[in-house]
N, C-alpha and C. Protein backbone atom coordinates (compact mmCIF):
# COMPACT_ATOMS: atom_id res chain seq x y z
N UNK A 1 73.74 111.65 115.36
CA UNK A 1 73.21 112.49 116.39
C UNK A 1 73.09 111.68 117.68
N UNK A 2 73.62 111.89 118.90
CA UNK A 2 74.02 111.63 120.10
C UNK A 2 73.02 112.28 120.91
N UNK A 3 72.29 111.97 121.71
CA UNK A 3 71.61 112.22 122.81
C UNK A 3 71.10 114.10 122.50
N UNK A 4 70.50 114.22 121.46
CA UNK A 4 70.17 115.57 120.70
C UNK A 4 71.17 116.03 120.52
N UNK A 5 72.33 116.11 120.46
CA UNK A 5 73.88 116.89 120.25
C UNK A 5 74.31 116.65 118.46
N UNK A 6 73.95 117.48 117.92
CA UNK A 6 74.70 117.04 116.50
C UNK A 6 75.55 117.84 116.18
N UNK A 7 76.86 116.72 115.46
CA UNK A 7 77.88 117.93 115.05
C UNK A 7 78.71 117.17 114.47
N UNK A 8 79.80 117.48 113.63
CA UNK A 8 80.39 116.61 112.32
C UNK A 8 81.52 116.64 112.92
N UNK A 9 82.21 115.36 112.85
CA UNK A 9 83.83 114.45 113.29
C UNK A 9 84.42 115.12 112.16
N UNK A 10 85.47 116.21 112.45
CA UNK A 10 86.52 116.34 111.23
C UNK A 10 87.27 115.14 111.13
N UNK A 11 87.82 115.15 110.22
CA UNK A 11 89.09 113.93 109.78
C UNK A 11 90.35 114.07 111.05
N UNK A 12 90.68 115.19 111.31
CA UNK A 12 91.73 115.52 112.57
C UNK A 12 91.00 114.57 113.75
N UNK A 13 90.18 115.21 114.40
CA UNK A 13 89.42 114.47 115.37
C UNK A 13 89.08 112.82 115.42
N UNK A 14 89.13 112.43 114.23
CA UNK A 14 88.60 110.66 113.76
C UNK A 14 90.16 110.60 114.06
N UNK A 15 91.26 111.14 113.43
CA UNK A 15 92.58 110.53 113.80
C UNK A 15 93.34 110.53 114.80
N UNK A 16 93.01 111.73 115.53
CA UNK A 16 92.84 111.97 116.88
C UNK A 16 92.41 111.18 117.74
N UNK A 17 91.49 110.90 117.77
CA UNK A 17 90.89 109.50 118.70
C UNK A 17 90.91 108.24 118.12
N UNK A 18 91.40 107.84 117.15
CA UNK A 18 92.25 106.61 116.76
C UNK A 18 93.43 106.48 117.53
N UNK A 19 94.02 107.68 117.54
CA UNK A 19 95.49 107.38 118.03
C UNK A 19 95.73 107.43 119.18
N UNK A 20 94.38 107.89 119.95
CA UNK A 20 94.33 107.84 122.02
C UNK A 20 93.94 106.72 122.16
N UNK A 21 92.65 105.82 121.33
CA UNK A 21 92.46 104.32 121.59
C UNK A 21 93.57 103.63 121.44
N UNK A 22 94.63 104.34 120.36
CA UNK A 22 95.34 102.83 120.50
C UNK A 22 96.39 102.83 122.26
N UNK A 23 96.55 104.70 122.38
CA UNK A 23 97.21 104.48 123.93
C UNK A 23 96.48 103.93 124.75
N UNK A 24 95.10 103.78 124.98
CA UNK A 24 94.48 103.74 125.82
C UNK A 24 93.82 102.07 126.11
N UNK A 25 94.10 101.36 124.77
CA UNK A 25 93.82 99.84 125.08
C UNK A 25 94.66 99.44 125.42
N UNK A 26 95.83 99.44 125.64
CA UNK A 26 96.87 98.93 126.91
C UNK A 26 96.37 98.89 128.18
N UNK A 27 95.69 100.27 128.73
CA UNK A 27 95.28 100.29 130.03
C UNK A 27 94.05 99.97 130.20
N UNK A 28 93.61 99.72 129.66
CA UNK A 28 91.95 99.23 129.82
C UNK A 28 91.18 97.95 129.84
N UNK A 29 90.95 97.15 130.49
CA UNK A 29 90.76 96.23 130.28
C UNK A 29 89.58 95.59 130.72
N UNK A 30 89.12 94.56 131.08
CA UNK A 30 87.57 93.86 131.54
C UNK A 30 87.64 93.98 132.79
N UNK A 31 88.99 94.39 133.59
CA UNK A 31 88.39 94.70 135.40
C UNK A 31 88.54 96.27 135.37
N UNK A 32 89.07 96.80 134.28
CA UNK A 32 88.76 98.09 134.93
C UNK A 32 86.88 98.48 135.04
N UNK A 33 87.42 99.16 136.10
CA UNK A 33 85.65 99.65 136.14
C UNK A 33 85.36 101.09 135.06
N UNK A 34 84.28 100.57 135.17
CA UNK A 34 83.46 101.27 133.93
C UNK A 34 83.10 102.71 134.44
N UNK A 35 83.53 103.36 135.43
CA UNK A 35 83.54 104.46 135.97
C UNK A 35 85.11 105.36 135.68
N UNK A 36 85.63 103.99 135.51
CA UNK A 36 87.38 104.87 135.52
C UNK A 36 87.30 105.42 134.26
N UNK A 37 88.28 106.76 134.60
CA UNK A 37 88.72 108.36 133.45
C UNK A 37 88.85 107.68 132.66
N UNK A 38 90.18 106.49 132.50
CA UNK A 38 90.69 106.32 130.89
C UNK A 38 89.27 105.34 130.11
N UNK A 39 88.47 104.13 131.23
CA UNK A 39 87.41 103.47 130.46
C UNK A 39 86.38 104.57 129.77
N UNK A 40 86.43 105.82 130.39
CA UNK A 40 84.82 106.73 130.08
C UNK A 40 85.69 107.16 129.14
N UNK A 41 86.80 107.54 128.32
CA UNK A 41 87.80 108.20 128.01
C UNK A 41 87.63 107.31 126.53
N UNK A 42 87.90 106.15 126.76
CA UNK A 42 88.14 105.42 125.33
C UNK A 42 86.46 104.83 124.78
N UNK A 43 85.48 104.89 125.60
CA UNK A 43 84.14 104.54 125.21
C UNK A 43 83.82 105.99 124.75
N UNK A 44 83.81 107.16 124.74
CA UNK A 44 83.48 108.27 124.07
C UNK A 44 84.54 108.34 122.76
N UNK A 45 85.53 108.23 122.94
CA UNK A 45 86.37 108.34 121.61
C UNK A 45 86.15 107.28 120.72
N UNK A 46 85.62 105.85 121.21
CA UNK A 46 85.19 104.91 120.11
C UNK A 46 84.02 105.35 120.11
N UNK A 47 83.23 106.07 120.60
CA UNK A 47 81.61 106.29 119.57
C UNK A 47 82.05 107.72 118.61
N UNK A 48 82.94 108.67 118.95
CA UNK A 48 83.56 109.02 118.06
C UNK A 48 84.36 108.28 116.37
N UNK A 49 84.95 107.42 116.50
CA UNK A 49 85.25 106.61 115.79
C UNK A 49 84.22 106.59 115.20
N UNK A 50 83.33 104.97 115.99
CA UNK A 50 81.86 104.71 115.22
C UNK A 50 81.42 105.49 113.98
N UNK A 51 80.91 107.00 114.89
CA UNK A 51 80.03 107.67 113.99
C UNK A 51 81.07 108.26 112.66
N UNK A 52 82.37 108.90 113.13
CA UNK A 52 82.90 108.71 111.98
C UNK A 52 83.13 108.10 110.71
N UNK A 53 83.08 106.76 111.07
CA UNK A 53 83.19 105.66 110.04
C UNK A 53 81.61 105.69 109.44
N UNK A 54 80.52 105.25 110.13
CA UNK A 54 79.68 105.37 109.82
C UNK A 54 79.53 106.22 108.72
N UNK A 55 79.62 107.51 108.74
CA UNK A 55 79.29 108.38 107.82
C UNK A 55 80.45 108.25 106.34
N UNK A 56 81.63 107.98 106.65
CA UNK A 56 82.61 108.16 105.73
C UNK A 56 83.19 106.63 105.22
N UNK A 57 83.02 105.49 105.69
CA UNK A 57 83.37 104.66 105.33
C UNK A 57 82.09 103.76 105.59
N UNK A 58 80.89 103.45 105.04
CA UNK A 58 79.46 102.67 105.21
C UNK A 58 79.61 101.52 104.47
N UNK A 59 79.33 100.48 105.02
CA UNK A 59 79.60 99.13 104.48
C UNK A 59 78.27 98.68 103.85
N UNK A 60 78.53 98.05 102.68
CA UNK A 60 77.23 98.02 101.91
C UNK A 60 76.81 96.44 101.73
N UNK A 61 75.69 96.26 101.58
CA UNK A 61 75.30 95.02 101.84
C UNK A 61 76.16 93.97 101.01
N UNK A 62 75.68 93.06 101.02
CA UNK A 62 76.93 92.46 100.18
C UNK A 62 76.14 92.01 98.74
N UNK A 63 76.16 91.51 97.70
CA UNK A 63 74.91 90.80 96.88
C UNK A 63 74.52 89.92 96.76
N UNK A 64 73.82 89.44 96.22
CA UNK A 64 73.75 88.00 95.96
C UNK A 64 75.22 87.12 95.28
N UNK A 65 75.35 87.71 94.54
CA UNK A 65 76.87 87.08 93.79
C UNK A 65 77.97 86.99 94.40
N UNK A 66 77.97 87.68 95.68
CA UNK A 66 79.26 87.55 96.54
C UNK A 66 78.53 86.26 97.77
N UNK A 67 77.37 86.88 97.93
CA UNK A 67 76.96 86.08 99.19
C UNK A 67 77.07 84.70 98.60
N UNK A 68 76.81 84.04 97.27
CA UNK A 68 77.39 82.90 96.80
C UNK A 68 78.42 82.46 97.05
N UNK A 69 79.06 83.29 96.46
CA UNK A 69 81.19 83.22 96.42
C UNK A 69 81.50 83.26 97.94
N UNK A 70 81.15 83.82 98.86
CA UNK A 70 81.56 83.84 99.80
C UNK A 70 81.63 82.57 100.41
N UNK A 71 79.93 81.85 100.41
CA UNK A 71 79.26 80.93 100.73
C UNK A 71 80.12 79.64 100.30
N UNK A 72 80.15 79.52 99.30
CA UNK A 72 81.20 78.63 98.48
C UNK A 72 82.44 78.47 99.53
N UNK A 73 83.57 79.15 99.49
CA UNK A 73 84.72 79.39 99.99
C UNK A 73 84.32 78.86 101.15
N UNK A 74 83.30 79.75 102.37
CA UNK A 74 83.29 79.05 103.49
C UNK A 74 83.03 77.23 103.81
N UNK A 75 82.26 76.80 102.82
CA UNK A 75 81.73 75.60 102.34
C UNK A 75 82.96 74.69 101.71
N UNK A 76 84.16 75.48 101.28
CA UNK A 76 84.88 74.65 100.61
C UNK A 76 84.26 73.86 99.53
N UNK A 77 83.52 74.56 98.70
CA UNK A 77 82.58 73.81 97.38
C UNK A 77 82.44 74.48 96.79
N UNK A 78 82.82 73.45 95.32
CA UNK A 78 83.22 74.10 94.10
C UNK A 78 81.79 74.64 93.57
N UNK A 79 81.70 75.45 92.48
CA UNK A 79 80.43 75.72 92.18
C UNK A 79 79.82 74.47 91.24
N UNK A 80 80.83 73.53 90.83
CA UNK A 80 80.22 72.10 90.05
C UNK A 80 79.55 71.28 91.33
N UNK A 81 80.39 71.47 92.58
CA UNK A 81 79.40 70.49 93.80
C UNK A 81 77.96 71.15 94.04
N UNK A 82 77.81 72.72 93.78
CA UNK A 82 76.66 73.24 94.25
C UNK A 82 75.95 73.07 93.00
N UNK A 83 76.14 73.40 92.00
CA UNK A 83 75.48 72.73 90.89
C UNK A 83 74.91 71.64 91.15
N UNK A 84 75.69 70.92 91.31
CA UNK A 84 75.13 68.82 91.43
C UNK A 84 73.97 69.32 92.35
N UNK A 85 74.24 70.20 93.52
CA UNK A 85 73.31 69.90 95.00
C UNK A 85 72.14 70.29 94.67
N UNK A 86 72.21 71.16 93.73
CA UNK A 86 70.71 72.36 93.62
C UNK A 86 70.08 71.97 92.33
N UNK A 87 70.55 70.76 91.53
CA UNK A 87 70.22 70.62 90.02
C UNK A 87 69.99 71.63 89.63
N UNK A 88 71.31 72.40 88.81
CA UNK A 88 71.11 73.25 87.70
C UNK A 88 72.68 73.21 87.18
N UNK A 89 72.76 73.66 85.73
CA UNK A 89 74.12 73.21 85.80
C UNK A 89 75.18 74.57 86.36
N UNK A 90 76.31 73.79 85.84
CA UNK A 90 77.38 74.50 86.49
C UNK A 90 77.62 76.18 86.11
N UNK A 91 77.49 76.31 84.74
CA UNK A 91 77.07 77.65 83.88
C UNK A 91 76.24 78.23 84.34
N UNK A 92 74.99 77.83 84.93
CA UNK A 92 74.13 78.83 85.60
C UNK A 92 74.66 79.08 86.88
N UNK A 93 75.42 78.48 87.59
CA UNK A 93 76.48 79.12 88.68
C UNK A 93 77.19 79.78 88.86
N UNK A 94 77.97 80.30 87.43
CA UNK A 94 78.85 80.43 87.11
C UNK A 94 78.43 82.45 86.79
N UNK A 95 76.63 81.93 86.23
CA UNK A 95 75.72 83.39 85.84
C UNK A 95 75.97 83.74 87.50
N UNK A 96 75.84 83.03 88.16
CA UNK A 96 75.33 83.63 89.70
C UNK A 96 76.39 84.14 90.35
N UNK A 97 77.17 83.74 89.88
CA UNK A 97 78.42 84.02 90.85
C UNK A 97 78.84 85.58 90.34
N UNK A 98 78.91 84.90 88.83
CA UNK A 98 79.57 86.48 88.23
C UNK A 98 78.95 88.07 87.99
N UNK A 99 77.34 87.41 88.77
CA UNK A 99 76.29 88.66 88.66
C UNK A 99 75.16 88.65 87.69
N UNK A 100 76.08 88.09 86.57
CA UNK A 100 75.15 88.26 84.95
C UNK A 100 73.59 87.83 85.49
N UNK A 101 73.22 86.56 86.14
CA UNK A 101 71.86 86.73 86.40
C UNK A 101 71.96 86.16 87.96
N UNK A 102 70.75 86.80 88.31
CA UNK A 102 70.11 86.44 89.48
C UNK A 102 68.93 85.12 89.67
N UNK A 103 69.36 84.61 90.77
CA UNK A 103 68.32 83.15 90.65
C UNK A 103 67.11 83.87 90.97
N UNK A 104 66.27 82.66 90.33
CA UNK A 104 64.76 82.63 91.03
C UNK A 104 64.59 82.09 92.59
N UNK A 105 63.23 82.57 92.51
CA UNK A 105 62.90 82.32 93.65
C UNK A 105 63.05 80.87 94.41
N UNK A 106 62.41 79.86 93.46
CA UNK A 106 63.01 78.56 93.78
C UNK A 106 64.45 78.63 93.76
N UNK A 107 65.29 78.54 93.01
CA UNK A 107 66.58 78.62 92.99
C UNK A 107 67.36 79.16 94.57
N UNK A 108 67.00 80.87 94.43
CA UNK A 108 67.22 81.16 95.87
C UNK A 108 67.13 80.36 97.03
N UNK A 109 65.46 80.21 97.23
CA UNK A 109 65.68 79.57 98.20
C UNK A 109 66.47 77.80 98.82
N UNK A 110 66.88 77.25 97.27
CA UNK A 110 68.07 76.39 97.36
C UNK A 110 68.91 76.47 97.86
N UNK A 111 69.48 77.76 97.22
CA UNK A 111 71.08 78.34 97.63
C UNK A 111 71.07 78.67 99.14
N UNK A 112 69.58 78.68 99.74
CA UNK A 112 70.03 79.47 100.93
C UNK A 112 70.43 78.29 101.85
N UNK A 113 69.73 77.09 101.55
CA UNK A 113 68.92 76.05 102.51
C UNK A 113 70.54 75.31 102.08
N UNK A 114 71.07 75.12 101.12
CA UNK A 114 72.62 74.13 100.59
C UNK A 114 74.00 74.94 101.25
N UNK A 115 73.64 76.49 101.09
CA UNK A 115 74.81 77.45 101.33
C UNK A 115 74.79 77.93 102.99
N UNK A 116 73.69 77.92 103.35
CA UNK A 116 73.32 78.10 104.93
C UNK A 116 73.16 79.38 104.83
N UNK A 117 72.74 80.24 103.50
CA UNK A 117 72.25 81.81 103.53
C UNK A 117 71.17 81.94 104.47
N UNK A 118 71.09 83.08 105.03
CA UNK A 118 69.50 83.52 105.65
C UNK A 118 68.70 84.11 104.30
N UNK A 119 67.71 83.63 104.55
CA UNK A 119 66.85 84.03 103.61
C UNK A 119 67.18 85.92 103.47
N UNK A 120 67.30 86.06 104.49
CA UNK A 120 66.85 88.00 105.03
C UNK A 120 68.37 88.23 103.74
N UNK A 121 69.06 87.73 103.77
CA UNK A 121 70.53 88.43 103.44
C UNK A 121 70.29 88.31 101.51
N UNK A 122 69.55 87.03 101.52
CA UNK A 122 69.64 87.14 100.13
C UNK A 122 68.57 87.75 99.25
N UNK A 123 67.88 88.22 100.36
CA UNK A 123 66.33 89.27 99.57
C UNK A 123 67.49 90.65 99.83
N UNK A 124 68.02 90.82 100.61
CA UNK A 124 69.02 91.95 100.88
C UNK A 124 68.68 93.17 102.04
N UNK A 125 67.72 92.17 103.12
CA UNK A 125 67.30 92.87 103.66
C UNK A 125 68.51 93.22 104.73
């Protein structure tokens, strides 16, 4: 809901203004002014977009078991180096990674402080 205006993006319309942004980022750029037709033109059709997606494609938090795996990868570290870092062994990493269990609270807050998690992401806020 837009400035009290509510009303539902058909699928035509979401593809519809996909396919004018893509004409329309050619001409648009950081000196056009923010008054010009095509800039007011492609900032209404991307909050079109937006809310489209929003509703039909919603990105979900991520979990703990990915925010590991992820963490890892970015870290370039194996789950035996994060093991060593956090003393616990490698099998209980192995629980964490794959979901089967969730750390404790001590634990967590290891992973956050070794992996550079925010605390907020791994309570899942």
């Amino acid at each position: 809901m837009k400035d009290g205006i509510m009303s539902k993006i058909t699928k035509e319309q979401y593809e519809f203004a996909l396919a004018r942004i893509e004409e329309l980022l050619p001409v648009v750029d950081d000196n056009t002014p923010a008054n010009d037709r095509n800039a007011v033109e492609l900032t209404m059709l991307s909050d079109v977009v937006i809310d489209y997606e929003k509703e039909h494609f919603p990105i979900s938090k991520p979990t703990i078991a990915q925010l590991i795996q992820l963490s890892l990868e970015e870290k370039q570290m194996s789950q035996k180096q994060l093991a060593a870092a956090i003393g616990v062994s490698a099998s209980r990493i192995s629980d964490y990674v794959s979901g089967r269990v969730e750390p404790t609270l001590k634990i967590a807050r290891l992973l956050c402080t070794t992996l550079g998690i925010s605390p907020a992401a791994m309570l899942g806020c």
